[in-house]
Structures are given as structure tokens and as C-alpha cells.
C-alpha atoms as a PDB file:
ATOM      1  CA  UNK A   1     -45.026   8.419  32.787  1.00  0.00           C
ATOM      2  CA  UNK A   2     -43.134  11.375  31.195  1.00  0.00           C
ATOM      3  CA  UNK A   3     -45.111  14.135  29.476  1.00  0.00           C
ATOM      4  CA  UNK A   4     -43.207  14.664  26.297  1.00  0.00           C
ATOM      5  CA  UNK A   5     -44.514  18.405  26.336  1.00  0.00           C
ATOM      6  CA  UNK A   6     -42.759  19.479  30.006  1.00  0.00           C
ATOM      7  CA  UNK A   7     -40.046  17.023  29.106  1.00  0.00           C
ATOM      8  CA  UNK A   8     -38.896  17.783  25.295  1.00  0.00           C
ATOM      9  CA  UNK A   9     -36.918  14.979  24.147  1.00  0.00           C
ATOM     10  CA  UNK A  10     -33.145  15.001  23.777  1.00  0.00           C
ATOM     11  CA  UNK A  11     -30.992  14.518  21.095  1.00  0.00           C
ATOM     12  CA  UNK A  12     -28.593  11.498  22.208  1.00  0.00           C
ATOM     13  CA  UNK A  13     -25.192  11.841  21.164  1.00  0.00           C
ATOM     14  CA  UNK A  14     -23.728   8.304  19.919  1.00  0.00           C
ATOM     15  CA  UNK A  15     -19.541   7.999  20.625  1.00  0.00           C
ATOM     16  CA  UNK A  16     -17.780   5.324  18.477  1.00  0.00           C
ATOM     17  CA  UNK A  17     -14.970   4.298  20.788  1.00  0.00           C
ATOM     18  CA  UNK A  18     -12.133   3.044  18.583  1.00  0.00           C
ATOM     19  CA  UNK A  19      -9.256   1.548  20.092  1.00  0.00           C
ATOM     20  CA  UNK A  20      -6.414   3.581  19.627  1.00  0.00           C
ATOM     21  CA  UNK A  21      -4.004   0.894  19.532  1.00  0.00           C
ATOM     22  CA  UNK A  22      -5.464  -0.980  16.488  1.00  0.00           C
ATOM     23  CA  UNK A  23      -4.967   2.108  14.019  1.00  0.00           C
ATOM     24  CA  UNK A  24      -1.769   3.441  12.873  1.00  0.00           C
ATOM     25  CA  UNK A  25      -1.752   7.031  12.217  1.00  0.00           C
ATOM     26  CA  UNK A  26       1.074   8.444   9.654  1.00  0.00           C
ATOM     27  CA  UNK A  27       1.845  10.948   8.074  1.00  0.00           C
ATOM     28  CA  UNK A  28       1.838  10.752   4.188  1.00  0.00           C
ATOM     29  CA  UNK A  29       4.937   9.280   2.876  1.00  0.00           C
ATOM     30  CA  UNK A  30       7.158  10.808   0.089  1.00  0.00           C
ATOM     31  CA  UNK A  31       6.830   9.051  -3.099  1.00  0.00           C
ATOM     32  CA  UNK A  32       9.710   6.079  -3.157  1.00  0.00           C
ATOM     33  CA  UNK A  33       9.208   4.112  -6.493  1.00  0.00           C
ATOM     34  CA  UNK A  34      12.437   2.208  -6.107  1.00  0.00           C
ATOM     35  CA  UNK A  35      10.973   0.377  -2.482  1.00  0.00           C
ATOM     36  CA  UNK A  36      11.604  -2.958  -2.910  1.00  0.00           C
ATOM     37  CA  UNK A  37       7.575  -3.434  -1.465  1.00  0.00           C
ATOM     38  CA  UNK A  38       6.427  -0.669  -4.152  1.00  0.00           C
ATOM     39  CA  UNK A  39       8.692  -2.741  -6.905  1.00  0.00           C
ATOM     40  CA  UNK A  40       6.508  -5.745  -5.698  1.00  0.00           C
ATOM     41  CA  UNK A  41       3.469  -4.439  -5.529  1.00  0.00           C
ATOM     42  CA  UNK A  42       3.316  -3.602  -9.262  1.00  0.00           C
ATOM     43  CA  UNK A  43       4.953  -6.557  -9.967  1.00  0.00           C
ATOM     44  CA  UNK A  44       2.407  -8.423  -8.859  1.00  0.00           C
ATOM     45  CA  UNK A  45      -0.635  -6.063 -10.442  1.00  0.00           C
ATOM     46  CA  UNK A  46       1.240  -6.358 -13.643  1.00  0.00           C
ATOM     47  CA  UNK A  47       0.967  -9.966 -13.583  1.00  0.00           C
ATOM     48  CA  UNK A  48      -2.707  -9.687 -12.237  1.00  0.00           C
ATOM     49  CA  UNK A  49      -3.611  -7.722 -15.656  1.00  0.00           C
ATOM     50  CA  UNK A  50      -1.644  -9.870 -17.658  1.00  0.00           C
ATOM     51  CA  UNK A  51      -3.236 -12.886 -16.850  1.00  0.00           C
ATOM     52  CA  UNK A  52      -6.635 -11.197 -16.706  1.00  0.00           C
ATOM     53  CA  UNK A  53      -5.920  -9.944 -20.475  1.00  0.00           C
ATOM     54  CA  UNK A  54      -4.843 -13.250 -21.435  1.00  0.00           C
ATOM     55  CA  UNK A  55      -8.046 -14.872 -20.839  1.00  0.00           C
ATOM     56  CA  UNK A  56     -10.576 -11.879 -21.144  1.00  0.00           C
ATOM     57  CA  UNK A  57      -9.406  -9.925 -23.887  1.00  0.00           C
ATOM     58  CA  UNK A  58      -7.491 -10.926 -28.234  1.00  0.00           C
ATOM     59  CA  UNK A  59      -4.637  -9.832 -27.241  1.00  0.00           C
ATOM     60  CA  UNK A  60      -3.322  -7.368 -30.022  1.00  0.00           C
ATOM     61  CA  UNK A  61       0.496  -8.719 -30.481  1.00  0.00           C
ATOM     62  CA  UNK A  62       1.633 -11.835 -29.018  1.00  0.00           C
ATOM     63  CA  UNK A  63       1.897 -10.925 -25.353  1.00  0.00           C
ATOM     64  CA  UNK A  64       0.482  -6.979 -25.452  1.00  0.00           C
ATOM     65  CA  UNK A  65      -2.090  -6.278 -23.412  1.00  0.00           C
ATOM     66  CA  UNK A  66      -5.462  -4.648 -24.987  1.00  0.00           C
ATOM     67  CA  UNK A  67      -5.860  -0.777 -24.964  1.00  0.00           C
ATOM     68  CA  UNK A  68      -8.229  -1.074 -21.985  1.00  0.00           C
ATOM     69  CA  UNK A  69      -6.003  -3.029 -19.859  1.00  0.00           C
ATOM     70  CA  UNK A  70      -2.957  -1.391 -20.980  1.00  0.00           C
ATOM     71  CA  UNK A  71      -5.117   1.574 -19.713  1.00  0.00           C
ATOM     72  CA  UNK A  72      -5.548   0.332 -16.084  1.00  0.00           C
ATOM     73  CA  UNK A  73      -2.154  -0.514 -15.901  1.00  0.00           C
ATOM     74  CA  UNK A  74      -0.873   3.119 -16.405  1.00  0.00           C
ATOM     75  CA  UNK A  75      -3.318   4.137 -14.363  1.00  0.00           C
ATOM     76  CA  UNK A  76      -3.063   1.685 -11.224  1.00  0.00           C
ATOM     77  CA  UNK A  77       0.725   2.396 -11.633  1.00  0.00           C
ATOM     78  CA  UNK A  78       0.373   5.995 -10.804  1.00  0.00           C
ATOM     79  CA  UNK A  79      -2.022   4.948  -7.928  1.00  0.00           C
ATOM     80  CA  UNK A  80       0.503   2.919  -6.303  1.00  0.00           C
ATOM     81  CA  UNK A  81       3.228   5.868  -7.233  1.00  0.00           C
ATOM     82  CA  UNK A  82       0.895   8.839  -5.460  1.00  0.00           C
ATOM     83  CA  UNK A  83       0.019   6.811  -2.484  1.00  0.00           C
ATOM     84  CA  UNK A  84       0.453   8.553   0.551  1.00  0.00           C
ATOM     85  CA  UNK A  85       1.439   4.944   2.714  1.00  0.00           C
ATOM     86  CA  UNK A  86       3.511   3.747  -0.017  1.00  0.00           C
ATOM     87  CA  UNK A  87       5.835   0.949   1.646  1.00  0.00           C
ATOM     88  CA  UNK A  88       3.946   0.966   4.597  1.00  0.00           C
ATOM     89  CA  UNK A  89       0.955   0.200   3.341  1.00  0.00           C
ATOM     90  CA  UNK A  90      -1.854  -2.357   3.144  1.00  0.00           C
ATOM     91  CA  UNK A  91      -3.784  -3.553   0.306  1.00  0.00           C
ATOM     92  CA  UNK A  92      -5.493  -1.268  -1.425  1.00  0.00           C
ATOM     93  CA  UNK A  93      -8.954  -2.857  -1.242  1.00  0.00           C
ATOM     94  CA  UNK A  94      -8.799  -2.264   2.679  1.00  0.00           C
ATOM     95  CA  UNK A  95      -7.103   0.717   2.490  1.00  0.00           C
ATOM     96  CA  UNK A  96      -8.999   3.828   4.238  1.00  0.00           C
ATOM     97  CA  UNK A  97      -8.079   6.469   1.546  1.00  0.00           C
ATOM     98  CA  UNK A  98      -9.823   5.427  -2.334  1.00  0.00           C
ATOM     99  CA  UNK A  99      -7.939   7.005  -4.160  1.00  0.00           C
ATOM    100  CA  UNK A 100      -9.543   4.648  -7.323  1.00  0.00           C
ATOM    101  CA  UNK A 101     -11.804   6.231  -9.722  1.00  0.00           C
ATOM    102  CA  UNK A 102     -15.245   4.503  -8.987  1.00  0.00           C
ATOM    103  CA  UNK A 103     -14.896   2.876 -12.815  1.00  0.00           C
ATOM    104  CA  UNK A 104     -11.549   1.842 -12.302  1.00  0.00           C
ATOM    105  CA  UNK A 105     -11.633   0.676  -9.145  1.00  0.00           C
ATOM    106  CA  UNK A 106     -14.574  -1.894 -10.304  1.00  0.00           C
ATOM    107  CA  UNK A 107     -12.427  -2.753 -13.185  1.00  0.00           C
ATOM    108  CA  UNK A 108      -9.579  -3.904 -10.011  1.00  0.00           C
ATOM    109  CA  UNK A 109     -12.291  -5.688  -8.447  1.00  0.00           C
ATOM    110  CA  UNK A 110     -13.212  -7.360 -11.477  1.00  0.00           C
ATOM    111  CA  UNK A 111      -8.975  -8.443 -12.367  1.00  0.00           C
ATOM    112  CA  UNK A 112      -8.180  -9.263  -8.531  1.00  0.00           C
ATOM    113  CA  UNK A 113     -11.544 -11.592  -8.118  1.00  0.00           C
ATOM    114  CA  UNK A 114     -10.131 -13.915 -11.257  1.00  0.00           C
ATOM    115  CA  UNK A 115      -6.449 -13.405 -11.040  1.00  0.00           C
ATOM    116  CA  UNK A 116      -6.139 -13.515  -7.331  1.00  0.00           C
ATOM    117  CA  UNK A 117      -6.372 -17.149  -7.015  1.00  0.00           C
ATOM    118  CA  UNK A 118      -5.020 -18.642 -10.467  1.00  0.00           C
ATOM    119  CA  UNK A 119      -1.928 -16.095  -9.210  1.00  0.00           C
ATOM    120  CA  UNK A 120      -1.238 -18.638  -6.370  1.00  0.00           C
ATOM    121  CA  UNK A 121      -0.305 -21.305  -9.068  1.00  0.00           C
ATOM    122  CA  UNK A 122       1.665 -19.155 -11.227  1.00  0.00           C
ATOM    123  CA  UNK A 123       3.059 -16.838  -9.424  1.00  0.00           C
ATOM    124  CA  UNK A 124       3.020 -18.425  -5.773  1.00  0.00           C
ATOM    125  CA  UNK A 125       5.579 -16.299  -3.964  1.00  0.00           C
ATOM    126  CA  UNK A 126       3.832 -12.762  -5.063  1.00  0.00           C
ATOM    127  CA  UNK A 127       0.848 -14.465  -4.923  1.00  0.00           C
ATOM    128  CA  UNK A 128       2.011 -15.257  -0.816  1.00  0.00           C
ATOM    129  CA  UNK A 129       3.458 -11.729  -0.562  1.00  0.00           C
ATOM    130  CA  UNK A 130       0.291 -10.458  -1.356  1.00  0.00           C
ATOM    131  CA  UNK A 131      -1.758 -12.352   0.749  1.00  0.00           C
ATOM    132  CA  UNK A 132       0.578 -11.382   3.862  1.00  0.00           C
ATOM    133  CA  UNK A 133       0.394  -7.644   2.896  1.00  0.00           C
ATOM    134  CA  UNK A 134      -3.835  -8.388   3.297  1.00  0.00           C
ATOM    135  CA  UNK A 135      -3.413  -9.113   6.767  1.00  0.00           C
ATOM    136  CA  UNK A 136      -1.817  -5.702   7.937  1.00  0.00           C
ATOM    137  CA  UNK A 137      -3.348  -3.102   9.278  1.00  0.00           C
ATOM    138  CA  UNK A 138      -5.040  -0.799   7.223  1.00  0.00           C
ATOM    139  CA  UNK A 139      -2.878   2.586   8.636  1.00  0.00           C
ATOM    140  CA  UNK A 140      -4.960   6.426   8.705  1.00  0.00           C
ATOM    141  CA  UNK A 141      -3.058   9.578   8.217  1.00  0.00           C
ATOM    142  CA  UNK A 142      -3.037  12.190  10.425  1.00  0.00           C
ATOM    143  CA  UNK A 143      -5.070  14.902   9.741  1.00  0.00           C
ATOM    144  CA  UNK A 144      -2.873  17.327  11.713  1.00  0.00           C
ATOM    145  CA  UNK A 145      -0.158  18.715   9.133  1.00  0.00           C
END
């Protein structure tokens, strides 16, 4: 048996081995609006809150979204915009930067958990899209400028 007093105990350094080839490192991306993945991506959030706003919210005129979703729309817009992947990136719910605000980004939860899946029947092909985009890897940027 060890005597802990001529034997102080160590502090054990834990490494996480990650395997390099499963991350992609980047660098940020400059902002590219006109991408025809960017163009898709807020196509299909667009139709997300729409549909959400249908069912949730009185719509104020006949096909306007409410102030609050109109709201989130502006503001998931300039998300996508800023984001440093932009075309190369995943979804944003796996992505490894949040850049949502913590209110906001319960508010996407809360419009991709009910819009997700009625998207597949009106909206199949972004719906598809979207699903595929899912599946890639979520990428990291380089911290090395």
C-alpha cells in the first residue's frame, strides 16, 4: 500500500484524441449572399416561418407574417448573411460556432421542431435539400489567422 503522505497524489492529465480526419478546419468565408446554397438556405427558413406563422400566430394582412416572426426572419437572415462557413456549411443546429442569441435561437428550435416535417409535404425538395445539408460535417475554423 501507498502512503498518500510520501507519495502526494498527481494530477492526471485527460487527452481527448479527435480524429483529425473527421473535422474540417476553414478559414472564415467572405460573405456571398448570391450562393445558390445561401439563396436556399433562406429560402427554405422563410418558408419554415411562414408556415410556423400561419398556424401559430393572426396573421396581420392576408399572408404577412406577425411582428415577432417578421422579427426572426430579419434576424436569422443576417445570421445566415454573417456566417463565417457560408456555402460550405452545415446546419446551423450542429454547427460549432452559435452565433444565435440564446432567445432566438429557442424561438428556431421552436419553428424547425413543427415546420421541419409538415415542410416535407409542402415543400419536399427544400425540405430534401435540407435534410442532406444535416448530414455534413459540421466544419471548425482555424484559429490561426
Amino acid at each position: 500500500m501507498i502512503n498518500k503522505t510520501t507519495y502526494p497524489q498527481q494530477k492526471v492529465k485527460y487527452i481527448c484524441l479527435i480524429k483529425i480526419h473527421q473535422l474540417v478546419i476553414m478559414k472564415p468565408q467572405p460573405p456571398n449572399p448570391t450562393h445558390k446554397r445561401m439563396v436556399r438556405e433562406k429560402k427554405t427558413i422563410t418558408h419554415m416561418i411562414d408556415l410556423y406563422c400561419k398556424n401559430h400566430h393572426a396573421p396581420t394582412n392576408q399572408g404577412a407574417l406577425c411582428p415577432t416572426c417578421q422579427q426572426f426572419k430579419e434576424y436569422a437572415f443576417l445570421r445566415l448573411d454573417k456566417c463565417p462557413f457560408q456555402d460550405k456549411k452545415s446546419t446551423c443546429g450542429k454547427c460549432t460556432i452559435q452565433c444565435y442569441k440564446p432567445d432566438m435561437k429557442h424561438q428556431a428550435r421552436e419553428i424547425m421542431s413543427y415546420s421541419g416535417p409538415r415542410l416535407l409535404l409542402r415543400h419536399p425538395a427544400l425540405a430534401i435539400h435540407h435534410l442532406w445539408d444535416k448530414r455534413r460535417k459540421a466544419p471548425v475554423l482555424d484559429k490561426h489567422k
